[in-house]
PDB file of N, CA and C in Angstrom:
ATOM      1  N   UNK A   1     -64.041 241.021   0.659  1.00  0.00           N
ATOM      2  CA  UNK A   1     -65.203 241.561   1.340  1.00  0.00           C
ATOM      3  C   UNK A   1     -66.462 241.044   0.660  1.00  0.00           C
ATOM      4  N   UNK A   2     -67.349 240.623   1.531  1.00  0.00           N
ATOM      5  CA  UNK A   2     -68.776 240.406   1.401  1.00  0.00           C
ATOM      6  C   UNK A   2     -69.616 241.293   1.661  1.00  0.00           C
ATOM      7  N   UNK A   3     -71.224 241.065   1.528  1.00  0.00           N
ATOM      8  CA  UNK A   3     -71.969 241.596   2.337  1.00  0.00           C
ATOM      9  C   UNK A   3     -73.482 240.758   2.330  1.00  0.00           C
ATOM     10  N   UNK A   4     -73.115 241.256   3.643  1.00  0.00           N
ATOM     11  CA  UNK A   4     -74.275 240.123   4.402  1.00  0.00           C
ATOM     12  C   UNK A   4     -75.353 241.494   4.844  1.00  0.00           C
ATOM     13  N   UNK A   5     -77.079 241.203   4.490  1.00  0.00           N
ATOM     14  CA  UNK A   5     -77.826 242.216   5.132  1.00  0.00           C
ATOM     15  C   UNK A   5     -77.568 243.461   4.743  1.00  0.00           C
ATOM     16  N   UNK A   6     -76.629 243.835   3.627  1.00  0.00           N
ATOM     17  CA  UNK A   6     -76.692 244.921   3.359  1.00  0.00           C
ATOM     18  C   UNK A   6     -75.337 245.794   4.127  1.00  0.00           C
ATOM     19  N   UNK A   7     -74.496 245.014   4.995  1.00  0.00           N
ATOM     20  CA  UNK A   7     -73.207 245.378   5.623  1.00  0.00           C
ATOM     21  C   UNK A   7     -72.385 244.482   5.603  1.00  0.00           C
ATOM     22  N   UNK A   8     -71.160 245.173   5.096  1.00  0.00           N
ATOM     23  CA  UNK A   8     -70.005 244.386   4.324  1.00  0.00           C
ATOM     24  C   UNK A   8     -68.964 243.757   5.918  1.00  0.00           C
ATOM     25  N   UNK A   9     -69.235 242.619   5.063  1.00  0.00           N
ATOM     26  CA  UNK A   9     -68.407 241.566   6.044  1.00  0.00           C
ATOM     27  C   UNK A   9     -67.039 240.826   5.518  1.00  0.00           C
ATOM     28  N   UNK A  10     -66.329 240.659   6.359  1.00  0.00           N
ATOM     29  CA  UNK A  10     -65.039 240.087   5.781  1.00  0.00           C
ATOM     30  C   UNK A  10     -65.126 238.612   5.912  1.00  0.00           C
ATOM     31  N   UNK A  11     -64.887 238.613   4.426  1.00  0.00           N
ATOM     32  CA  UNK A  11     -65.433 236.834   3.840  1.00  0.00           C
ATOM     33  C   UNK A  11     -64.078 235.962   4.305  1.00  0.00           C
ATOM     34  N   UNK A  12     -63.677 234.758   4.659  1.00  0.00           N
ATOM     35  CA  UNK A  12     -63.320 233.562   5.312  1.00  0.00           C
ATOM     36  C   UNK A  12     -62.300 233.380   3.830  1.00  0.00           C
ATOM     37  N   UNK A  13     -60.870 232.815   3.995  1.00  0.00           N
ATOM     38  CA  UNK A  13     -59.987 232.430   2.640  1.00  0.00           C
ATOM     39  C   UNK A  13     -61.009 230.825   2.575  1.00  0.00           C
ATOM     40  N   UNK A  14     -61.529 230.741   1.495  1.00  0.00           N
ATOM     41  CA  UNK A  14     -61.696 229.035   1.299  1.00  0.00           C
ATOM     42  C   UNK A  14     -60.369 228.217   1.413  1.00  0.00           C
ATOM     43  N   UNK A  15     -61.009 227.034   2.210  1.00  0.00           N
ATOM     44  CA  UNK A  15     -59.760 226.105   2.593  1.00  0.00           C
ATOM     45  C   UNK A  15     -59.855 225.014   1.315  1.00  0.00           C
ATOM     46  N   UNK A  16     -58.624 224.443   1.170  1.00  0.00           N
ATOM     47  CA  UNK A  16     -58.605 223.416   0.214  1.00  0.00           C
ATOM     48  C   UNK A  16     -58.702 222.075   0.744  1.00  0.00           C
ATOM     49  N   UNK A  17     -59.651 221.689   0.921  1.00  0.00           N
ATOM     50  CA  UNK A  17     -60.208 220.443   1.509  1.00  0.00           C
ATOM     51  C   UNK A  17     -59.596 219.623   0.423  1.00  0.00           C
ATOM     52  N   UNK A  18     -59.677 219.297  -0.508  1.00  0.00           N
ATOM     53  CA  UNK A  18     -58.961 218.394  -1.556  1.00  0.00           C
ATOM     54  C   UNK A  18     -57.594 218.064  -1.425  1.00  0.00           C
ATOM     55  N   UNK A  19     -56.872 219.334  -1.346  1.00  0.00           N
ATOM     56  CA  UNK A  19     -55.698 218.659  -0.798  1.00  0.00           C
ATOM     57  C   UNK A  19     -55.782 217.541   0.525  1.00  0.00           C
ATOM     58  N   UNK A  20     -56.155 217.956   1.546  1.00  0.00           N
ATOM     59  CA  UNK A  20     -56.264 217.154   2.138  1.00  0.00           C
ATOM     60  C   UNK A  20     -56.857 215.371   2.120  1.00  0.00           C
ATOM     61  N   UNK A  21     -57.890 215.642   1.511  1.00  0.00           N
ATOM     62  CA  UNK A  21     -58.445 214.292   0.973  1.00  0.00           C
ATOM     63  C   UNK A  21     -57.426 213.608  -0.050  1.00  0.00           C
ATOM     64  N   UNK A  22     -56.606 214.282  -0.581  1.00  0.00           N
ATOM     65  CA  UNK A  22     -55.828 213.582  -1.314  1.00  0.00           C
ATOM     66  C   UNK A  22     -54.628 213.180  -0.934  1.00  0.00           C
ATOM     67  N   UNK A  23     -54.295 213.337   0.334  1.00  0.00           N
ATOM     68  CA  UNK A  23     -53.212 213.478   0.961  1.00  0.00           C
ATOM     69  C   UNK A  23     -52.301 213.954   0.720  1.00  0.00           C
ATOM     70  N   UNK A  24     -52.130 214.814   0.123  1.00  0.00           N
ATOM     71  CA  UNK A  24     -51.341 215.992  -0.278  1.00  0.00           C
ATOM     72  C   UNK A  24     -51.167 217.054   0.743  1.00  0.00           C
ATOM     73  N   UNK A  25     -50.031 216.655   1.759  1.00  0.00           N
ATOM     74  CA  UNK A  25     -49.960 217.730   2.760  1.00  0.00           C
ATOM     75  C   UNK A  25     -48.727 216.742   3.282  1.00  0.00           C
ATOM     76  N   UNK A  26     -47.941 218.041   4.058  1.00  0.00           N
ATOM     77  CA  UNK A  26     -46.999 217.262   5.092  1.00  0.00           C
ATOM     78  C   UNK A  26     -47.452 216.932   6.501  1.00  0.00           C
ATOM     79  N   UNK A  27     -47.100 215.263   6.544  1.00  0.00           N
ATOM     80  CA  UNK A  27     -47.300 214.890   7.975  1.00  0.00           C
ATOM     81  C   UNK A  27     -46.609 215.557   9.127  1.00  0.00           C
ATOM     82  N   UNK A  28     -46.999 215.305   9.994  1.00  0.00           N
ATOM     83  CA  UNK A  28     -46.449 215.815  11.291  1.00  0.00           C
ATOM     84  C   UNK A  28     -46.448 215.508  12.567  1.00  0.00           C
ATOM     85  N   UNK A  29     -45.681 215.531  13.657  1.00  0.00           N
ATOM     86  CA  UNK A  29     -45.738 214.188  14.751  1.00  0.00           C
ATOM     87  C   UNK A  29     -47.569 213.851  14.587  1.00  0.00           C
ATOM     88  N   UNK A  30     -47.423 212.659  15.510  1.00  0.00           N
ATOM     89  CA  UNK A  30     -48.787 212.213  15.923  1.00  0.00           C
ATOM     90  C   UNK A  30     -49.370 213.367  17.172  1.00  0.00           C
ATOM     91  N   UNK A  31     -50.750 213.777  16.906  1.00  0.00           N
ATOM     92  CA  UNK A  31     -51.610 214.201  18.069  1.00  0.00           C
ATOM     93  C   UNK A  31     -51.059 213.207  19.269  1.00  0.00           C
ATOM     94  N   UNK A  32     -50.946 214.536  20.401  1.00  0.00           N
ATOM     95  CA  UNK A  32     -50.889 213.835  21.753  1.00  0.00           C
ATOM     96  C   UNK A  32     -52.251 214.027  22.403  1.00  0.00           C
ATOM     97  N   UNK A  33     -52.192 213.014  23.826  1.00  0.00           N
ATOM     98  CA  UNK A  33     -53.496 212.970  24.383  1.00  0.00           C
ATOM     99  C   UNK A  33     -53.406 214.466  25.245  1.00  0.00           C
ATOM    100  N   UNK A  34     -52.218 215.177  25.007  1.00  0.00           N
ATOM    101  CA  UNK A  34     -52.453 216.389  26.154  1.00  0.00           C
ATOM    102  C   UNK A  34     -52.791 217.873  25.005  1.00  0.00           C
ATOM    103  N   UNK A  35     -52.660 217.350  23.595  1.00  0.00           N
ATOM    104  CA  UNK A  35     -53.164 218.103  22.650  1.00  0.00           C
ATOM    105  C   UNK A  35     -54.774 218.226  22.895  1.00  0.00           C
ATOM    106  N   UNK A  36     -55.219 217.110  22.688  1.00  0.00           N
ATOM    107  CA  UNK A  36     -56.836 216.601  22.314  1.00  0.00           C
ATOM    108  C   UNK A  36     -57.413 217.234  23.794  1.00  0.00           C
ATOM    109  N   UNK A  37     -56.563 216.672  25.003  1.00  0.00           N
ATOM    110  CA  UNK A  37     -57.065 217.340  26.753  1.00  0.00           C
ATOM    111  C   UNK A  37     -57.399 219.093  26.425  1.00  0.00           C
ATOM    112  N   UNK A  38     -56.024 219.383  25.584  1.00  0.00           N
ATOM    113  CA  UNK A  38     -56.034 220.981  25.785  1.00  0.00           C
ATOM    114  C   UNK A  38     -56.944 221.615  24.627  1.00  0.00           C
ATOM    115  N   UNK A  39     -57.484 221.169  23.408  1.00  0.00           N
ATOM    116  CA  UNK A  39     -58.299 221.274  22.330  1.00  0.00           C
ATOM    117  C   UNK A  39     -59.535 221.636  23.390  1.00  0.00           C
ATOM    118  N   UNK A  40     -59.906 220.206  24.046  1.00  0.00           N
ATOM    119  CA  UNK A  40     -61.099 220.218  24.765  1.00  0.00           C
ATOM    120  C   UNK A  40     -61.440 221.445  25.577  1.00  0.00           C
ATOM    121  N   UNK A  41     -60.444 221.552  26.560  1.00  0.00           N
ATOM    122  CA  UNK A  41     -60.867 221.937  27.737  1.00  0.00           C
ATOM    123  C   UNK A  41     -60.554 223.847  27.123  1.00  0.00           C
ATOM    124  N   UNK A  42     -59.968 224.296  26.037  1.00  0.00           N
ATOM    125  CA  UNK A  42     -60.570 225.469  25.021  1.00  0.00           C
ATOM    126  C   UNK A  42     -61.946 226.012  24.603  1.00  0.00           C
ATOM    127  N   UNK A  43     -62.953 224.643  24.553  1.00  0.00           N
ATOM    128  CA  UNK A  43     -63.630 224.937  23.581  1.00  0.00           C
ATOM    129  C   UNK A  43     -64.743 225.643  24.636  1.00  0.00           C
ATOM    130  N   UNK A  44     -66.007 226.512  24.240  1.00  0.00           N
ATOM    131  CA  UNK A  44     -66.309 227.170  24.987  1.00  0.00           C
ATOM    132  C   UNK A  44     -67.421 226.837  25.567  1.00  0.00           C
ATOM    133  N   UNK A  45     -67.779 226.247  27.054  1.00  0.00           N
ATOM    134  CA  UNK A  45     -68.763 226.153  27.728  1.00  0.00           C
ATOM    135  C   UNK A  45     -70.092 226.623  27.632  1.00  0.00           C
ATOM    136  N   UNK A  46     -71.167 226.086  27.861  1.00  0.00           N
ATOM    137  CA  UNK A  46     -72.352 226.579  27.701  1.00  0.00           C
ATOM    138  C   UNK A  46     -72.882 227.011  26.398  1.00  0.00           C
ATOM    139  N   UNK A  47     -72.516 226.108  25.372  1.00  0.00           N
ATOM    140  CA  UNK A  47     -72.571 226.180  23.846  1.00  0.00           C
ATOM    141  C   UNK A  47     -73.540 225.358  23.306  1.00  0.00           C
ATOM    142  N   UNK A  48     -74.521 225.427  22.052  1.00  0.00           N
ATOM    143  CA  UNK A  48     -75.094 224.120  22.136  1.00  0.00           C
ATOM    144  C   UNK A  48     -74.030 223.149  20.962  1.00  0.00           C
ATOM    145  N   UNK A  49     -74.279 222.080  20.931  1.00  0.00           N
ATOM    146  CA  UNK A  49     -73.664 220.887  20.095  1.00  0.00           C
ATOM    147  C   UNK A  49     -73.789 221.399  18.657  1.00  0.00           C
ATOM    148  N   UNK A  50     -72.671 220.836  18.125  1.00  0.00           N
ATOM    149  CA  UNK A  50     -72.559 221.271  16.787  1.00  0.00           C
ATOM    150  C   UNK A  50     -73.611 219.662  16.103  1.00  0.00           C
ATOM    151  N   UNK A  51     -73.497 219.583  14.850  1.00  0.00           N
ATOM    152  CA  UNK A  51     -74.055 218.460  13.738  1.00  0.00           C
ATOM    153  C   UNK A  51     -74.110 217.117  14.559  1.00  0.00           C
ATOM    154  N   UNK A  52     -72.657 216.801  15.556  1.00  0.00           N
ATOM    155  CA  UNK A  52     -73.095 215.315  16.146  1.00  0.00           C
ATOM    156  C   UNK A  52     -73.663 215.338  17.336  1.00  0.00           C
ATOM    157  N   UNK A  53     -74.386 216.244  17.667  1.00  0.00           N
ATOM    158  CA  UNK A  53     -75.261 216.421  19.036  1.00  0.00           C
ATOM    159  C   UNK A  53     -73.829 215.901  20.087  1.00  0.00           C
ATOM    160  N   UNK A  54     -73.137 216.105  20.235  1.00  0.00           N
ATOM    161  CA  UNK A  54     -72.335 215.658  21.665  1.00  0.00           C
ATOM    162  C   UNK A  54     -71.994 217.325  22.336  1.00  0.00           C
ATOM    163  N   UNK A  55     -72.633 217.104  23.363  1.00  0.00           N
ATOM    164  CA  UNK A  55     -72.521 218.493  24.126  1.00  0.00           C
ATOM    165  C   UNK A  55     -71.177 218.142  24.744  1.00  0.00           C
ATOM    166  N   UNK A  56     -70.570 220.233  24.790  1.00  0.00           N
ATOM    167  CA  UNK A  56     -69.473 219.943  25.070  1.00  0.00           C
ATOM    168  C   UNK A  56     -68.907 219.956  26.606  1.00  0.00           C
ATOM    169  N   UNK A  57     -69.844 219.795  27.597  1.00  0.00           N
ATOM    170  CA  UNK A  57     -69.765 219.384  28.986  1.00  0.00           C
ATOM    171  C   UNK A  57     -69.558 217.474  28.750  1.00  0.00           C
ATOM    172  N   UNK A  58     -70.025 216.895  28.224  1.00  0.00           N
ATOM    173  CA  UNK A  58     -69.952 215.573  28.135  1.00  0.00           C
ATOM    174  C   UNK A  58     -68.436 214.981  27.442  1.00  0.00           C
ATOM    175  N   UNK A  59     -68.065 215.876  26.560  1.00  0.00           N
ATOM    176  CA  UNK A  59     -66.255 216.221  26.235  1.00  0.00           C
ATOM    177  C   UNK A  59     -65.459 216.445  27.162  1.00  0.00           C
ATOM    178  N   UNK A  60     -65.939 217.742  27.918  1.00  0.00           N
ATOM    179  CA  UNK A  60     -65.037 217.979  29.050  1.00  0.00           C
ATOM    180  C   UNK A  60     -65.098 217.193  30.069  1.00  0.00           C
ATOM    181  N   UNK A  61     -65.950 216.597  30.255  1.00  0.00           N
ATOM    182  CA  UNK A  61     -65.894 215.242  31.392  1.00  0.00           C
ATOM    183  C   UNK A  61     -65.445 214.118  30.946  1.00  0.00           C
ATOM    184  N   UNK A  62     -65.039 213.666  29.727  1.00  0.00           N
ATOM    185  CA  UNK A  62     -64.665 212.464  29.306  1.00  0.00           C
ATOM    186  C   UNK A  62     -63.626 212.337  29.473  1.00  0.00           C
ATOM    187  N   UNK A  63     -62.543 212.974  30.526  1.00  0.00           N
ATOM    188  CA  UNK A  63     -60.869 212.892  30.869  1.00  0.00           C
ATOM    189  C   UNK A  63     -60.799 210.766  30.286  1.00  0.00           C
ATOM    190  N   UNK A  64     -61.513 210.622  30.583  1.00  0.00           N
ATOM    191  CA  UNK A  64     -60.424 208.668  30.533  1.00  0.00           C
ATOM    192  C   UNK A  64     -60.697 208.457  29.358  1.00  0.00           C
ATOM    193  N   UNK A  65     -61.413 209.413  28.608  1.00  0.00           N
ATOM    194  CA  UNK A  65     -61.246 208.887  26.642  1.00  0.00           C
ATOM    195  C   UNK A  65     -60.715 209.856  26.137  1.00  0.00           C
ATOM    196  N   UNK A  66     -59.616 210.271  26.908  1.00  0.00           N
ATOM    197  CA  UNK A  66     -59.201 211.044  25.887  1.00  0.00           C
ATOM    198  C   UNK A  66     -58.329 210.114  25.174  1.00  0.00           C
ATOM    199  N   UNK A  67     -57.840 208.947  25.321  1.00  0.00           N
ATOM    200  CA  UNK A  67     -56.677 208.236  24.800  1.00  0.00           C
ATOM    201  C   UNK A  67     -57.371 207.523  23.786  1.00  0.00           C
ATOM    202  N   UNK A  68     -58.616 206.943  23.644  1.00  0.00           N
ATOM    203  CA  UNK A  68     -59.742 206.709  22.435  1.00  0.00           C
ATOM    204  C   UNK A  68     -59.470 207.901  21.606  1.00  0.00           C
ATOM    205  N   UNK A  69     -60.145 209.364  22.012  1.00  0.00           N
ATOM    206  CA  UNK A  69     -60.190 210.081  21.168  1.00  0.00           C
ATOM    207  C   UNK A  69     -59.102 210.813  20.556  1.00  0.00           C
ATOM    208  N   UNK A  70     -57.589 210.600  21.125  1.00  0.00           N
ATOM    209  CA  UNK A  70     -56.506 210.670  20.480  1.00  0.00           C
ATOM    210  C   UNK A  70     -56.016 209.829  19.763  1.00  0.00           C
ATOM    211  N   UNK A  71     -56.510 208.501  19.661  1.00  0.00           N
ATOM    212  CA  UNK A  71     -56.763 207.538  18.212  1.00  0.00           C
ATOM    213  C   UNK A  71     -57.414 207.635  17.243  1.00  0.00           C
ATOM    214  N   UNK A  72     -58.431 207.942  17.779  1.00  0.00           N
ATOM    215  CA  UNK A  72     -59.061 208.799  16.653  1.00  0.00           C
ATOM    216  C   UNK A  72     -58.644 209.948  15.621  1.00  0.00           C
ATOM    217  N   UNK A  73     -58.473 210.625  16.170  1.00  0.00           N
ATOM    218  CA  UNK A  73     -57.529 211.923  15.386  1.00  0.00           C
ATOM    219  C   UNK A  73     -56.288 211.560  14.419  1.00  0.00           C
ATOM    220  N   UNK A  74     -55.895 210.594  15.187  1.00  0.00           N
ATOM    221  CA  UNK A  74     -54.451 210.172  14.765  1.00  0.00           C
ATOM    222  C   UNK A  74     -54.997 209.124  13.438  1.00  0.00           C
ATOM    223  N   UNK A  75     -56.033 208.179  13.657  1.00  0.00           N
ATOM    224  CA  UNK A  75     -55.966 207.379  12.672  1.00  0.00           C
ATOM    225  C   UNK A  75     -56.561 208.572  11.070  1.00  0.00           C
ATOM    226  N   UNK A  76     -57.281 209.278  11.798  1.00  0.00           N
ATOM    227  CA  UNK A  76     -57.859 210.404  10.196  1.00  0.00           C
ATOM    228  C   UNK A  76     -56.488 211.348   9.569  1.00  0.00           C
ATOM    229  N   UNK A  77     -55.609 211.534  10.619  1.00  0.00           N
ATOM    230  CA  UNK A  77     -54.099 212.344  10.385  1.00  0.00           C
ATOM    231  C   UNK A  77     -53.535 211.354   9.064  1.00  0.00           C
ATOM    232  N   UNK A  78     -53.401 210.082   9.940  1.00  0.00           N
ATOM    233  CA  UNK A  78     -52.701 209.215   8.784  1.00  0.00           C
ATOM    234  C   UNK A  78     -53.287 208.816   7.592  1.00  0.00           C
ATOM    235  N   UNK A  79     -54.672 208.540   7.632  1.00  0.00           N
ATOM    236  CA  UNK A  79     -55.201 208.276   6.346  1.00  0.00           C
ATOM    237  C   UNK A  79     -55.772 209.457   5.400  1.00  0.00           C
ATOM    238  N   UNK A  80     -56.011 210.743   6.207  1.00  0.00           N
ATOM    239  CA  UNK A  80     -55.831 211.803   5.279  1.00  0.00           C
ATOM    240  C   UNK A  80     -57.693 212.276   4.773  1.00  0.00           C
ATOM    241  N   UNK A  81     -58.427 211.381   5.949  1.00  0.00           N
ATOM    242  CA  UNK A  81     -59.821 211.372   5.604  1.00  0.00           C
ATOM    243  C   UNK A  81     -60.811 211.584   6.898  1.00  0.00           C
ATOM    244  N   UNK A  82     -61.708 212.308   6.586  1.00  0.00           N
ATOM    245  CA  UNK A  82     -62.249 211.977   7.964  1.00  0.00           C
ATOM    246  C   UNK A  82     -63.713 211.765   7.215  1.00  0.00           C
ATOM    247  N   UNK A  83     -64.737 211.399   8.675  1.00  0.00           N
ATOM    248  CA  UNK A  83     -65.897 211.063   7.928  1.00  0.00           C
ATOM    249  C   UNK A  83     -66.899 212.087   7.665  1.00  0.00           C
ATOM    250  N   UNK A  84     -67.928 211.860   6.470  1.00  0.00           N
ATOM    251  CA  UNK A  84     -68.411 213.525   6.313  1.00  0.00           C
ATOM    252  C   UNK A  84     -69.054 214.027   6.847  1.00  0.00           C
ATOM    253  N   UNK A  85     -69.884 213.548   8.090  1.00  0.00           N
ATOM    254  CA  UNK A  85     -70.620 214.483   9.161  1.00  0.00           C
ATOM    255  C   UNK A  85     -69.817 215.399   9.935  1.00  0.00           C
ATOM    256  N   UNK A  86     -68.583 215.016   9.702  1.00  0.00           N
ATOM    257  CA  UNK A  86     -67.622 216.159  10.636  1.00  0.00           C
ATOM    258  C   UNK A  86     -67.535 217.504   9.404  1.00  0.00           C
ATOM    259  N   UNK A  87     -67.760 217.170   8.608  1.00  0.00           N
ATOM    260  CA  UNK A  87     -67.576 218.259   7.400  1.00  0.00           C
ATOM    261  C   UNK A  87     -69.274 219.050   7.016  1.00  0.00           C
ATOM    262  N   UNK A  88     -70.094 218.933   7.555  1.00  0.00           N
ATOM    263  CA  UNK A  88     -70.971 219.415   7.771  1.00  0.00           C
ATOM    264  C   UNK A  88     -71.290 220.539   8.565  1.00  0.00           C
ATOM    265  N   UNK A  89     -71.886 221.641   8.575  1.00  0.00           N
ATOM    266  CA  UNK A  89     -72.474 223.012  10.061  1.00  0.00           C
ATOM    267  C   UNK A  89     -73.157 223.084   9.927  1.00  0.00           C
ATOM    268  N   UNK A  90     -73.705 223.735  10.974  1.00  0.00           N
ATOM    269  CA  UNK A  90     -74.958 224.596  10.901  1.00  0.00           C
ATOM    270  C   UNK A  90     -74.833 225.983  10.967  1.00  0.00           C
ATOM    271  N   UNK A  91     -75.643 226.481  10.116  1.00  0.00           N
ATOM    272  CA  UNK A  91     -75.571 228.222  10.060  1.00  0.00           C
ATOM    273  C   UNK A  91     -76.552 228.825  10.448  1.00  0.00           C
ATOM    274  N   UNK A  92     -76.736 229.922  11.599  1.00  0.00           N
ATOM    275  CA  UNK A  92     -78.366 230.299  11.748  1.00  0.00           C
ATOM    276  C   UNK A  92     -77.790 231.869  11.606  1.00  0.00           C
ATOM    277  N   UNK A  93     -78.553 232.452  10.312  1.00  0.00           N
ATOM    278  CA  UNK A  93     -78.316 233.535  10.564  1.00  0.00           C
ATOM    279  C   UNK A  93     -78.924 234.898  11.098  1.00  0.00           C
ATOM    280  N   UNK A  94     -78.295 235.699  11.809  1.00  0.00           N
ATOM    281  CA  UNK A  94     -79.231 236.399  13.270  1.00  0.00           C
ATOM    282  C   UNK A  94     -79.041 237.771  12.022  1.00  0.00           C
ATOM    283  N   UNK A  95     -80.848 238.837  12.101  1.00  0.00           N
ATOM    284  CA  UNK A  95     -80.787 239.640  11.507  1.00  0.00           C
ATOM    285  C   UNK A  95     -79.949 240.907  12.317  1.00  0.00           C
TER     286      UNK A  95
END
């Protein structure tokens, strides 16, 4: 437990990003393109863009990349790295 504002909030387990960067983890099949389709078409409408400005109406319309962007995934799976703007947020916090 945390507290945020003076009311206790339940704090997040820290993830071990290191393992990962070190590749220290078990592999597992390759991402499919009907994974990355169904990731997408989850995420929640009428949201604004996270750190890489790509709104997520311009995701959900990109059906013919999804097979790009399931290379993608797949090549950071195997090498165990991704690049660090994806490891970046934004936090705005509402009183």
């Amino acid at each position: 437990m945390g507290r945020v504002h003076g009311r206790s909030v339940q704090t997040r387990p820290k993830h071990d990003i290191k393992k990962f960067e070190e590749n220290n983890y078990e592999k597992g099949p390759p991402v499919t393109n009907s994974e990355v389709r169904k990731a997408i078409n989850e995420l929640a409408s009428g949201k604004s863009p996270g750190a890489d400005e790509i709104p997520i109406k311009l995701l959900k319309d990109a059906d013919n990349e999804i097979t790009t962007m399931t290379a993608v995934c797949n090549t950071i799976w195997d090498k165990g790295i991704s690049p660090n703007r994806w490891k970046q947020s934004i936090h705005v916090l509402l009183p």
